[in-house]
Protein backbone atom coordinates (compact mmCIF):
# COMPACT_ATOMS: atom_id res chain seq x y z
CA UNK A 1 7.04 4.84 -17.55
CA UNK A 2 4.34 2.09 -18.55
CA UNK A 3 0.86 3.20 -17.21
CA UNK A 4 0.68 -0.91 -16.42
CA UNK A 5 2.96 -0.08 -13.39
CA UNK A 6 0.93 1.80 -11.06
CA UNK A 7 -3.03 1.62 -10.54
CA UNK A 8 -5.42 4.17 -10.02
CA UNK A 9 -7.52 4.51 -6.52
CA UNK A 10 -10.37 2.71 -7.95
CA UNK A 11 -8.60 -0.35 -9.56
CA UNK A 12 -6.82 -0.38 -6.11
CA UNK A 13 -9.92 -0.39 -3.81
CA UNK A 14 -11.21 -3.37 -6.47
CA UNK A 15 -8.51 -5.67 -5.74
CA UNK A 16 -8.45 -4.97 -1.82
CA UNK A 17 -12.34 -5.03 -2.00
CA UNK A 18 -12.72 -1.52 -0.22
CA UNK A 19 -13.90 2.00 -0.87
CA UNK A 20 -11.58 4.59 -3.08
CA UNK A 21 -11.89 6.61 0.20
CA UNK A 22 -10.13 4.26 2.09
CA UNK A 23 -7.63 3.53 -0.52
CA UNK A 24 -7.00 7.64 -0.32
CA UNK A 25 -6.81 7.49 3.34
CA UNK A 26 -4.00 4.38 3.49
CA UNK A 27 -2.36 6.83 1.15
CA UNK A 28 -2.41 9.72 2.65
CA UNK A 29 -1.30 7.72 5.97
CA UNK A 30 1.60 6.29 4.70
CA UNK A 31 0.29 2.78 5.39
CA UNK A 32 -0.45 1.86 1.34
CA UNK A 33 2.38 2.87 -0.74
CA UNK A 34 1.50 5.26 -2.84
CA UNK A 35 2.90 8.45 -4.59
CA UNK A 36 0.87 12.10 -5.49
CA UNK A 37 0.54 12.31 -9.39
CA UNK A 38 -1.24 16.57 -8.84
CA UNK A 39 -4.41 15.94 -7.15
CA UNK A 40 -4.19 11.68 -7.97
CA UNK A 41 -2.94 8.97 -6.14
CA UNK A 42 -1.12 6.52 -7.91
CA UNK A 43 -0.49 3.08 -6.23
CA UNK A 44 2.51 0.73 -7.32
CA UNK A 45 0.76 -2.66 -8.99
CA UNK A 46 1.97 -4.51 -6.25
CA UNK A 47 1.44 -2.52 -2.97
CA UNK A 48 -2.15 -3.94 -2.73
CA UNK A 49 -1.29 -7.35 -3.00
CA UNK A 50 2.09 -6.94 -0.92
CA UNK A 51 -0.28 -5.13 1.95
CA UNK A 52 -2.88 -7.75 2.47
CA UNK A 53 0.15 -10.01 2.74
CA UNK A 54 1.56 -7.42 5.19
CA UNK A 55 -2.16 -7.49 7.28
CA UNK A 56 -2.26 -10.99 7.24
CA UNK A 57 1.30 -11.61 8.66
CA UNK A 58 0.47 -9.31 11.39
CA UNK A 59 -2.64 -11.17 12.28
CA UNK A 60 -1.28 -14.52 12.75
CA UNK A 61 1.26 -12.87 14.74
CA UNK A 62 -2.03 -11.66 16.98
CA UNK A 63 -1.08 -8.02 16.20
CA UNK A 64 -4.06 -6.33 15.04
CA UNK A 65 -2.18 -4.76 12.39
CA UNK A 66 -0.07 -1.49 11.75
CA UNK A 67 -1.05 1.57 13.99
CA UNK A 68 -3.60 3.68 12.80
CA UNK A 69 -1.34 6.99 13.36
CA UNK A 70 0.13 8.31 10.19
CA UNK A 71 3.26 7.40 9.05
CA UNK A 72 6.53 9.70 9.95
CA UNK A 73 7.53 11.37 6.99
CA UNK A 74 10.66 9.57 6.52
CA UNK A 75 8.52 6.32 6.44
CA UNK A 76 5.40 7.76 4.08
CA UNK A 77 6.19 6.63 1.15
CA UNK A 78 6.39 2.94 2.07
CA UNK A 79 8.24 1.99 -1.31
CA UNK A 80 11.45 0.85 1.18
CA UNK A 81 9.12 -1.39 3.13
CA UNK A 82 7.56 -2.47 -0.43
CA UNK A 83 10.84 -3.78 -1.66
CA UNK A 84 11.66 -5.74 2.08
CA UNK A 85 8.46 -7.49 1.83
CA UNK A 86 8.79 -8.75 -2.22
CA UNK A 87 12.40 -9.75 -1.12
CA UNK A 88 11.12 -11.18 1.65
CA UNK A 89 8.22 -13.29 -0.41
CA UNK A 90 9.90 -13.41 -3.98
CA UNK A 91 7.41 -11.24 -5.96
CA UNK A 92 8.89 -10.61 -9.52
């Protein structure tokens, strides 16, 4: 498996422009996709970019965005949702 195909915290938080903290907490929620690699996050390439699409959506719907409560654990892993949304927008 190509290291190319999944970032690290911090090259996530630089392309969403936030903290590694909160890219471990939308982790650990279930509301970035991301899997545990030991004590690591790892974040597909294209969760960041597919989320801020996600955010934005919901905005100009007037939703304020996805609920802050964790993510069941049937949903956590968001990779299901990932592959809706790059359908959805053509992402190859």
């Amino acid at each position: 498996m190509p290291n190319e195909e999944y970032l690290t915290t911090a090259e996530a938080a630089k392309l969403l422009k936030v903290s590694t903290s909160t890219v471990r907490l939308l982790a650990r929620d279930g509301r970035l996709p991301a899997i545990r690699v030991g004590v690591q996050w790892r974040i597909p390439h294209e969760a960041p970019e597919l989320w801020l699409y996600k955010q934005k959506q919901a905005q100009l719907r007037g939703k304020s965005g996805p609920s802050h409560k964790p993510a069941s654990k049937k949903q956590r892993s968001g990779f299901e949702e990932i592959l809706k949304i790059a359908a959805a927008v053509r992402v190859k």
